[in-house]
PDB file of N, CA and C in Angstrom:
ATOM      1  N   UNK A   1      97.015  61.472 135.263  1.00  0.00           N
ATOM      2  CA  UNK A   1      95.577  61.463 135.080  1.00  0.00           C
ATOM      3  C   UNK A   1      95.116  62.867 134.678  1.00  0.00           C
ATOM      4  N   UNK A   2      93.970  62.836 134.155  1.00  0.00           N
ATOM      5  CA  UNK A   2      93.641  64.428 133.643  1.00  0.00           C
ATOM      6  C   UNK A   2      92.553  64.570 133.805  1.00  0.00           C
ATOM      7  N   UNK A   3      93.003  66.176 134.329  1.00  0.00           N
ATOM      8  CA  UNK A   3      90.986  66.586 134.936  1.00  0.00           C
ATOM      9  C   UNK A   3      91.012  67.796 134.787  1.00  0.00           C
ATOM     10  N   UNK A   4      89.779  68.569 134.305  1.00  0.00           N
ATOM     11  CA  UNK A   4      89.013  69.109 133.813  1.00  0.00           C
ATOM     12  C   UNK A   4      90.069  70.658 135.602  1.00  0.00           C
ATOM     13  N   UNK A   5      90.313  71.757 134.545  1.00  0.00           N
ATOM     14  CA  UNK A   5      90.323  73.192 134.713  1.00  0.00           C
ATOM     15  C   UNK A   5      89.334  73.968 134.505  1.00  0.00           C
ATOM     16  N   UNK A   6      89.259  75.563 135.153  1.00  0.00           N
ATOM     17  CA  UNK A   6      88.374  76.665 135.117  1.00  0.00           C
ATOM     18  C   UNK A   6      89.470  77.308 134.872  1.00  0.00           C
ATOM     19  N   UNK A   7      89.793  78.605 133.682  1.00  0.00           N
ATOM     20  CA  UNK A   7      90.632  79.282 133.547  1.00  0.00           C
ATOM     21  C   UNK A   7      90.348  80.529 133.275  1.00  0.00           C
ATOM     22  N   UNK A   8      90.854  81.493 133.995  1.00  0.00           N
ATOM     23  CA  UNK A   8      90.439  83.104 133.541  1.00  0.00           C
ATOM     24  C   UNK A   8      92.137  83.722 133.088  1.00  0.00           C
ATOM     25  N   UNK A   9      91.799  83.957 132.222  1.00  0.00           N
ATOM     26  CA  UNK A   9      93.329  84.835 131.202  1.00  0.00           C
ATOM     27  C   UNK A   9      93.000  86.141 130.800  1.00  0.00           C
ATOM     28  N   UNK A  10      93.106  87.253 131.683  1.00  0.00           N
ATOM     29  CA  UNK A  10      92.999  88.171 130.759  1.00  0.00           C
ATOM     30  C   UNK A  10      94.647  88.807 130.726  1.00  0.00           C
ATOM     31  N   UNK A  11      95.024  88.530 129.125  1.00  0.00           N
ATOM     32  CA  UNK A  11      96.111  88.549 128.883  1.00  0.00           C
ATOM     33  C   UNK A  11      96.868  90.071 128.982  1.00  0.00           C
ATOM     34  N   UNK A  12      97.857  90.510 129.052  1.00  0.00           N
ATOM     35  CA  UNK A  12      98.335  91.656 129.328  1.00  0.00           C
ATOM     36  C   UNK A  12      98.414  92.290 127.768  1.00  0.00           C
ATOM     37  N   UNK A  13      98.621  93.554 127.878  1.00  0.00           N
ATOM     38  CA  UNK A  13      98.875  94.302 126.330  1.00  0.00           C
ATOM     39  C   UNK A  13      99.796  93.956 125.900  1.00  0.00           C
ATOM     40  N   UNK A  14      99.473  93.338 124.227  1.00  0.00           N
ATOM     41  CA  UNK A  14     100.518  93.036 123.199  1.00  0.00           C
ATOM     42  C   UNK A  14     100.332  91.455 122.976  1.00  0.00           C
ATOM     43  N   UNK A  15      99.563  90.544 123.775  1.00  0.00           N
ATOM     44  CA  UNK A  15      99.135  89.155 123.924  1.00  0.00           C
ATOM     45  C   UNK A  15      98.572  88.819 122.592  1.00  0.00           C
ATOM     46  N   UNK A  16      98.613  88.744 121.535  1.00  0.00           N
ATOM     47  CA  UNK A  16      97.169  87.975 120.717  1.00  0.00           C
ATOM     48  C   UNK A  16      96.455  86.620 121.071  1.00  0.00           C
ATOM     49  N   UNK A  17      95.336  86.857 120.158  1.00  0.00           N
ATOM     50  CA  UNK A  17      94.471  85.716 121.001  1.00  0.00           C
ATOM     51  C   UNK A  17      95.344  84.545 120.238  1.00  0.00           C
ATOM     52  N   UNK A  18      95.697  84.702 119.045  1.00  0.00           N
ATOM     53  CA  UNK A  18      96.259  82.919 118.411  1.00  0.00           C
ATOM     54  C   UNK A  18      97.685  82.872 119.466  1.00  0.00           C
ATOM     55  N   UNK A  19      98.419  83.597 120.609  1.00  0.00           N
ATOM     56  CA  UNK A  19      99.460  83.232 121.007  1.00  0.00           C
ATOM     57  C   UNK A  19      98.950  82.509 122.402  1.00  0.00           C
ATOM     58  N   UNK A  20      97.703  82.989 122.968  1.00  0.00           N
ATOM     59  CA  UNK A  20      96.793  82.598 124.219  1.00  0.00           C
ATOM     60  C   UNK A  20      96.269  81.194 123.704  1.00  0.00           C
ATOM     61  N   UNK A  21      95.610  81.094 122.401  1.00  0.00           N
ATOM     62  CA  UNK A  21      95.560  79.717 121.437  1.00  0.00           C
ATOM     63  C   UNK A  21      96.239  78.719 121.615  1.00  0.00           C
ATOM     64  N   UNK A  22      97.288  79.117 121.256  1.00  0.00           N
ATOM     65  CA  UNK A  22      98.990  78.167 121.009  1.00  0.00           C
ATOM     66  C   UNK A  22      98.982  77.552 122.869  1.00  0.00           C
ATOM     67  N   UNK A  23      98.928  78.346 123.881  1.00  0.00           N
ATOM     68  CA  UNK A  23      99.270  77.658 124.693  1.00  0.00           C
ATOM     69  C   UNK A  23      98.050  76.880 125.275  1.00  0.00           C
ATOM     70  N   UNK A  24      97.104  77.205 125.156  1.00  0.00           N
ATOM     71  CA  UNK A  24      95.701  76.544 125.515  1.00  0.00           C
ATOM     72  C   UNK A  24      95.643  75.122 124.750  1.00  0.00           C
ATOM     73  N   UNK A  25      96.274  75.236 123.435  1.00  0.00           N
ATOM     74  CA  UNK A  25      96.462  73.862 122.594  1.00  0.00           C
ATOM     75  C   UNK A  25      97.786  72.706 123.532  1.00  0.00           C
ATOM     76  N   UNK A  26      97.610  73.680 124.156  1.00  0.00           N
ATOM     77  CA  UNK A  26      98.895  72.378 124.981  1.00  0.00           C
ATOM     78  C   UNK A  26      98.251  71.136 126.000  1.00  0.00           C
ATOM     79  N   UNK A  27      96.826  71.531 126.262  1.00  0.00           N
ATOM     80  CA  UNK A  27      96.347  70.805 126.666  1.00  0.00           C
ATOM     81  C   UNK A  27      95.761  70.101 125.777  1.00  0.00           C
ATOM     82  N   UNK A  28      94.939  68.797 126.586  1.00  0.00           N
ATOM     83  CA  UNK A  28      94.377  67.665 126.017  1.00  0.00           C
ATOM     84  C   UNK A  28      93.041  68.019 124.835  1.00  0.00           C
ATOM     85  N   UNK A  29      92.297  68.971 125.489  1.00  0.00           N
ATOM     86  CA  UNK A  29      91.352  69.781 125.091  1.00  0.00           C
ATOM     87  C   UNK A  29      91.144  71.054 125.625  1.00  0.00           C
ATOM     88  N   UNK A  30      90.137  72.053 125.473  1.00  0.00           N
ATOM     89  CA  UNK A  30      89.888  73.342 126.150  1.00  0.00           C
ATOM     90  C   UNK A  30      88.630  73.633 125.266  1.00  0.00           C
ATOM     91  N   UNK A  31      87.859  74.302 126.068  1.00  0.00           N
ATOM     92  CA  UNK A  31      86.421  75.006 125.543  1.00  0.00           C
ATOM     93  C   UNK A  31      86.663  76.362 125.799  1.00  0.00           C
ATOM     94  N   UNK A  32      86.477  77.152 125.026  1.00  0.00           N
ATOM     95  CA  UNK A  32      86.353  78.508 124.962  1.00  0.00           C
ATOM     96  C   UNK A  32      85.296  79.356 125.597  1.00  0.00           C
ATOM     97  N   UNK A  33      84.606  79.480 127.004  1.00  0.00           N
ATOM     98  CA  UNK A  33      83.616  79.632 127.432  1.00  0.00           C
ATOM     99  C   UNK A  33      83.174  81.117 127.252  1.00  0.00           C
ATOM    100  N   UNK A  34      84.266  82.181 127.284  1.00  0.00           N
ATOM    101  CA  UNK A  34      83.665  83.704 126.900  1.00  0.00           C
ATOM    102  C   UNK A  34      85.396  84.361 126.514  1.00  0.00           C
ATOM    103  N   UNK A  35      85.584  85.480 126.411  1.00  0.00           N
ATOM    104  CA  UNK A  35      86.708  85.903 125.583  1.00  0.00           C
ATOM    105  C   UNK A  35      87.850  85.498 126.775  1.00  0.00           C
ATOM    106  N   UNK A  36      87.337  85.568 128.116  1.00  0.00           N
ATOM    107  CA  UNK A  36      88.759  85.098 129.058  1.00  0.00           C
ATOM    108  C   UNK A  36      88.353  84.120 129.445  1.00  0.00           C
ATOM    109  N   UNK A  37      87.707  83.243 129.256  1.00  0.00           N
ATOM    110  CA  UNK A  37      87.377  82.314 130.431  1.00  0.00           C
ATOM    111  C   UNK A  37      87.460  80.753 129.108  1.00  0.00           C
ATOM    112  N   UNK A  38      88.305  79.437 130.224  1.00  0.00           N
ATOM    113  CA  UNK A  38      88.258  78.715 129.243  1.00  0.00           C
ATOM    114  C   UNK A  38      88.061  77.444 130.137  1.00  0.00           C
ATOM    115  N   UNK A  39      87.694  76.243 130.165  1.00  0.00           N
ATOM    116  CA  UNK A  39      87.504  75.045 130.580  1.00  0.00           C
ATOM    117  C   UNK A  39      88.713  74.422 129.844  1.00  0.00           C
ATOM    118  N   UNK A  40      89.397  73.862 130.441  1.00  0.00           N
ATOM    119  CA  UNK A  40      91.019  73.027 129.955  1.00  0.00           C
ATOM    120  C   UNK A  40      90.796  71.170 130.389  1.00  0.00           C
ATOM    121  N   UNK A  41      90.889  70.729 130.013  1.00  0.00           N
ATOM    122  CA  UNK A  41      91.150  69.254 129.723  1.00  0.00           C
ATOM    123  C   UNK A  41      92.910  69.069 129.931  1.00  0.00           C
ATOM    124  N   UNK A  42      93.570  68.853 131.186  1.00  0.00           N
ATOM    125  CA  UNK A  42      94.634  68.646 131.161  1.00  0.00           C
ATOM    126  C   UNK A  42      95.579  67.565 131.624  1.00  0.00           C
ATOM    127  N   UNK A  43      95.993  67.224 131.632  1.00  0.00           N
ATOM    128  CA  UNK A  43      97.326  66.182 133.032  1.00  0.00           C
ATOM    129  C   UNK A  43      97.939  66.815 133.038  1.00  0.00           C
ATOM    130  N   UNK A  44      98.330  68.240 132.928  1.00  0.00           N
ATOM    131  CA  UNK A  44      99.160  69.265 133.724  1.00  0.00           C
ATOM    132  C   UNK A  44      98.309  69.708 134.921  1.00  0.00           C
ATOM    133  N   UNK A  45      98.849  70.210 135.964  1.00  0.00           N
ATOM    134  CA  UNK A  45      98.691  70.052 137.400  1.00  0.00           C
ATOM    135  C   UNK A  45      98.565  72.213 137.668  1.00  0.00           C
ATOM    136  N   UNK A  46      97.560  72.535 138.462  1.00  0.00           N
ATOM    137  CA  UNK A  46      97.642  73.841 138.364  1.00  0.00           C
ATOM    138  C   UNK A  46      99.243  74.596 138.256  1.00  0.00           C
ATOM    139  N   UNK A  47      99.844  74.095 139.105  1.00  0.00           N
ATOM    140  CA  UNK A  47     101.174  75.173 139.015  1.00  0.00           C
ATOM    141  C   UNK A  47     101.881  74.987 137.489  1.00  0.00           C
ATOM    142  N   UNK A  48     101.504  73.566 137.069  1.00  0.00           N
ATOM    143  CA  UNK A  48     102.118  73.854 135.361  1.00  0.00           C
ATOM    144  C   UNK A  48     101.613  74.505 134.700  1.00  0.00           C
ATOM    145  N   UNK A  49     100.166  74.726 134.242  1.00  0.00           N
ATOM    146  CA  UNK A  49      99.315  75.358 133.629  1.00  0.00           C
ATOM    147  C   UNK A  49      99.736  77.453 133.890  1.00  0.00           C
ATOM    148  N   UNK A  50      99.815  77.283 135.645  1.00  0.00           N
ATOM    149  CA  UNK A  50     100.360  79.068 135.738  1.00  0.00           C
ATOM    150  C   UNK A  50     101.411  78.914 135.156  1.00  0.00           C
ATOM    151  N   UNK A  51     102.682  78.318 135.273  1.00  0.00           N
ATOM    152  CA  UNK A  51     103.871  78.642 134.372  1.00  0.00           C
ATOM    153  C   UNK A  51     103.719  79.002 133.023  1.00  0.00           C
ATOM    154  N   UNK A  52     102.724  78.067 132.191  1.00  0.00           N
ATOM    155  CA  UNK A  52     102.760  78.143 130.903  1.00  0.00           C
ATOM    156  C   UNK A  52     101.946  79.267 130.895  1.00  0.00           C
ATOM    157  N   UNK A  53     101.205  79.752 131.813  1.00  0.00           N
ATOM    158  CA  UNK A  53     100.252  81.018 131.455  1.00  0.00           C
ATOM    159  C   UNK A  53     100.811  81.898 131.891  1.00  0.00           C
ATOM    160  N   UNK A  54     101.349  82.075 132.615  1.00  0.00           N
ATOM    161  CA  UNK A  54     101.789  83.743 133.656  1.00  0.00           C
ATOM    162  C   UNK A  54     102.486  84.368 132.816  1.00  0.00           C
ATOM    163  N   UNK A  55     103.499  84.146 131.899  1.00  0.00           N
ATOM    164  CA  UNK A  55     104.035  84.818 131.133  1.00  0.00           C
ATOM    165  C   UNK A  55     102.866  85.932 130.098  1.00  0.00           C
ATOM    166  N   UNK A  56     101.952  85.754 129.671  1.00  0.00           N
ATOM    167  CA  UNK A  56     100.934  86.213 128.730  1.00  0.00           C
ATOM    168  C   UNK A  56      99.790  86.979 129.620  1.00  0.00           C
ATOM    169  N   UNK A  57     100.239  87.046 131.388  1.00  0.00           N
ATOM    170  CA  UNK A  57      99.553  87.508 131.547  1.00  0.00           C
ATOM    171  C   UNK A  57     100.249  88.580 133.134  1.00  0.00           C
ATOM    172  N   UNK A  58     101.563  88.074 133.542  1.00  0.00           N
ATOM    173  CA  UNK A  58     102.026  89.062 134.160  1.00  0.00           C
ATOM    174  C   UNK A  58     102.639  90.684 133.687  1.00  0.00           C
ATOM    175  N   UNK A  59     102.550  91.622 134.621  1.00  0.00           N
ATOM    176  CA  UNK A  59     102.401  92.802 133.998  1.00  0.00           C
ATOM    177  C   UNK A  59     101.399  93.119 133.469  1.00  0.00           C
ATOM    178  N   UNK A  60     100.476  93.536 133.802  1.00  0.00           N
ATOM    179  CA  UNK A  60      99.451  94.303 133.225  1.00  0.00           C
ATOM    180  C   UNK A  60      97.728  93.708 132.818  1.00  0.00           C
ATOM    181  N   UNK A  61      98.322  92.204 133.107  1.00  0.00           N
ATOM    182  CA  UNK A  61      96.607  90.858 133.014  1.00  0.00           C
ATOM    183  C   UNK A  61      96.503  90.369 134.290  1.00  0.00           C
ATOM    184  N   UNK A  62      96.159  89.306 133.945  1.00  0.00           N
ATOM    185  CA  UNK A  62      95.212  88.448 135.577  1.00  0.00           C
ATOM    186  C   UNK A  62      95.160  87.010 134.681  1.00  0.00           C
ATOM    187  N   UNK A  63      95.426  85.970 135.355  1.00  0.00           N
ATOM    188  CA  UNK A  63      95.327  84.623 135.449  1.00  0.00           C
ATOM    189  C   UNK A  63      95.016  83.709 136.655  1.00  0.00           C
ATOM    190  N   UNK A  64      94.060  83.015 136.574  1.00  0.00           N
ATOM    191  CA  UNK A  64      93.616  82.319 137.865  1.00  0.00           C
ATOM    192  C   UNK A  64      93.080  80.842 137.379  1.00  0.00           C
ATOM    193  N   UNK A  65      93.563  79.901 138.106  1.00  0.00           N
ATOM    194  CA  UNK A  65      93.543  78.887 137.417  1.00  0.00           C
ATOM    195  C   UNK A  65      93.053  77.590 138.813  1.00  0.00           C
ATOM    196  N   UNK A  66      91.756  77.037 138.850  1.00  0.00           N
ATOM    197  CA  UNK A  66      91.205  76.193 140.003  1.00  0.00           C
ATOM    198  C   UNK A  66      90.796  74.834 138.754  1.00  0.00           C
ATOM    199  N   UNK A  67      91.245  73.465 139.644  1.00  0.00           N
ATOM    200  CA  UNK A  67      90.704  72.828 139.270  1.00  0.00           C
ATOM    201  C   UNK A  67      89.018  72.474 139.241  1.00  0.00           C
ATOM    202  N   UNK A  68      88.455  71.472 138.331  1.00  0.00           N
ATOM    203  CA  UNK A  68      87.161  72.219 138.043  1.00  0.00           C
ATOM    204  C   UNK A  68      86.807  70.507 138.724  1.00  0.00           C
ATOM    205  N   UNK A  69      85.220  70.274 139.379  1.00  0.00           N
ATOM    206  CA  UNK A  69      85.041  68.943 139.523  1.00  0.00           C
ATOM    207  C   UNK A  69      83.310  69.264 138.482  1.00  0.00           C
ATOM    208  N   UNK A  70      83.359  68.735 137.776  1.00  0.00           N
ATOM    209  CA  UNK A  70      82.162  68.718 136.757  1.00  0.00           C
ATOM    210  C   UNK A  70      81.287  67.968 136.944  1.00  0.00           C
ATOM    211  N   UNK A  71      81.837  66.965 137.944  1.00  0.00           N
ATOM    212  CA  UNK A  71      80.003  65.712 138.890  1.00  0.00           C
ATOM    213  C   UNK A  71      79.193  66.363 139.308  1.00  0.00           C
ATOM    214  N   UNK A  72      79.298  67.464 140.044  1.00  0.00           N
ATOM    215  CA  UNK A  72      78.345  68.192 140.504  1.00  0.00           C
ATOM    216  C   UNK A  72      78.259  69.487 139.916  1.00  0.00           C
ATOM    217  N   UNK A  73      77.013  69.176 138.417  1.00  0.00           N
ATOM    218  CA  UNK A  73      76.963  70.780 137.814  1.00  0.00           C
ATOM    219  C   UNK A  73      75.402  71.029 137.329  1.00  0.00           C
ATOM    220  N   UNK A  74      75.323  72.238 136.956  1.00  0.00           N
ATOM    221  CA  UNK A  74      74.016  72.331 136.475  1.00  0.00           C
ATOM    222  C   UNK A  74      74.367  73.843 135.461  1.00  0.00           C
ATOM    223  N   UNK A  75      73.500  74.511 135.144  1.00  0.00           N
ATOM    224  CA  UNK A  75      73.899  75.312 134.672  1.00  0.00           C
ATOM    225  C   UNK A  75      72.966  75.802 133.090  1.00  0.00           C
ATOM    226  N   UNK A  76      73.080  77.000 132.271  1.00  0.00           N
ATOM    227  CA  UNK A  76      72.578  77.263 131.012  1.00  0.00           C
ATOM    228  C   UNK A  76      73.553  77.441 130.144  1.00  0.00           C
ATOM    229  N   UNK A  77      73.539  76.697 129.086  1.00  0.00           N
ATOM    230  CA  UNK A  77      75.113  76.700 128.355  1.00  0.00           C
ATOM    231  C   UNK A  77      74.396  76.245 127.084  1.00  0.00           C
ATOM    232  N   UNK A  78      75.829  76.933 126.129  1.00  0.00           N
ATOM    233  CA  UNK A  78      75.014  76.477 124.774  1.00  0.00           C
ATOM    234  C   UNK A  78      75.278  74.668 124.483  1.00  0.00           C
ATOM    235  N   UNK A  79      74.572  74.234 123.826  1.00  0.00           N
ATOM    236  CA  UNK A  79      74.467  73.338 123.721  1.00  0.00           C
ATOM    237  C   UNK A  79      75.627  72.160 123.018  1.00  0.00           C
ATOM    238  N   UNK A  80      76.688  73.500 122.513  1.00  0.00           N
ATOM    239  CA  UNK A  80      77.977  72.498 122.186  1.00  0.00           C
ATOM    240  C   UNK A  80      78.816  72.288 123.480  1.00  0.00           C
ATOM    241  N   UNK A  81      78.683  73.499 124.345  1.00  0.00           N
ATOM    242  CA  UNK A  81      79.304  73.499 126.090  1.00  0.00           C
ATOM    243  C   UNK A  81      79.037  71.858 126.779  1.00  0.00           C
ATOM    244  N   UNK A  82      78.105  71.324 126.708  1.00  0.00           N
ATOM    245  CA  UNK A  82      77.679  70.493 126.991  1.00  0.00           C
ATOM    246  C   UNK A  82      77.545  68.885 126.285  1.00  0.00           C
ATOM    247  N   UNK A  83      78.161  69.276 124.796  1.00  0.00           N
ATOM    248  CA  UNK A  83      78.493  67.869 124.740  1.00  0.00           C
ATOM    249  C   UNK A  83      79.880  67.936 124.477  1.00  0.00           C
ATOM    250  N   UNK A  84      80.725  68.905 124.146  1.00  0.00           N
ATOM    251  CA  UNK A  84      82.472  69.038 124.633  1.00  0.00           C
ATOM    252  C   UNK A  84      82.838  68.213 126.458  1.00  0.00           C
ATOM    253  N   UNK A  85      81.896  68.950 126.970  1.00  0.00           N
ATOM    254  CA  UNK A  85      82.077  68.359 128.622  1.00  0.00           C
ATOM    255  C   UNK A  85      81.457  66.943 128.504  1.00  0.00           C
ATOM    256  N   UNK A  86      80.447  66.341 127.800  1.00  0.00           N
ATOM    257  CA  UNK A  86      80.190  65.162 127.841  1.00  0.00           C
ATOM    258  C   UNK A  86      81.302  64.155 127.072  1.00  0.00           C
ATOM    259  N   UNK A  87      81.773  64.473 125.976  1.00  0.00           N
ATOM    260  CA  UNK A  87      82.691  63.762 125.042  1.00  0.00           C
ATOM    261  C   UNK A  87      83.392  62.095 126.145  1.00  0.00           C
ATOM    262  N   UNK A  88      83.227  61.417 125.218  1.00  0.00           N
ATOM    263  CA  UNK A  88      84.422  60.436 125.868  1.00  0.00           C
ATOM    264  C   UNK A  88      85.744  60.579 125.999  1.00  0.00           C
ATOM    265  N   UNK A  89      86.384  60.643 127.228  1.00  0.00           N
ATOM    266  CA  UNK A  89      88.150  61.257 126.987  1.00  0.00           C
ATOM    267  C   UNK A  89      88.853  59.769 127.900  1.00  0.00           C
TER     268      UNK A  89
END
């Protein structure tokens, strides 16, 4: 089953963003919320998601990864934020 991530990547030196890309595309979907922070659409389970991330971000970054419950939200977001999270999946 797949449910909705909160992801903070700040990748370590030498990371590019299309290699942080590449693995974020491994999920179902992902929203790009600010330069580290991403909303993931997955059926990978937090500890899969750190595997595929920790590499891009041990030594010298930070990765933190909580599942997200989106029933209870409110918030100011641009207006594509909000129909990406609405979409039918």
């Amino acid at each position: 089953m797949a449910t909705f991530f909160i992801v903070y990547l700040n990748q370590k030196q030498g990371v590019t963003d299309e290699t942080v890309e590449g693995k974020m595309n491994k999920a179902l979907d992902w929203y790009r919320v600010d330069p580290k922070t991403w909303v993931l659409y997955s059926t990978a389970n937090a500890e899969k998601l750190y595997a595929r991330l920790e590499p891009l971000a041990k030594e010298g970054g930070n990765v933190f990864i909580c599942e997200l419950n989106i029933t209870n939200r409110q918030g100011w977001m641009p207006k594509s934020f909000w129909e990406w999270l609405k979409k039918d999946r």
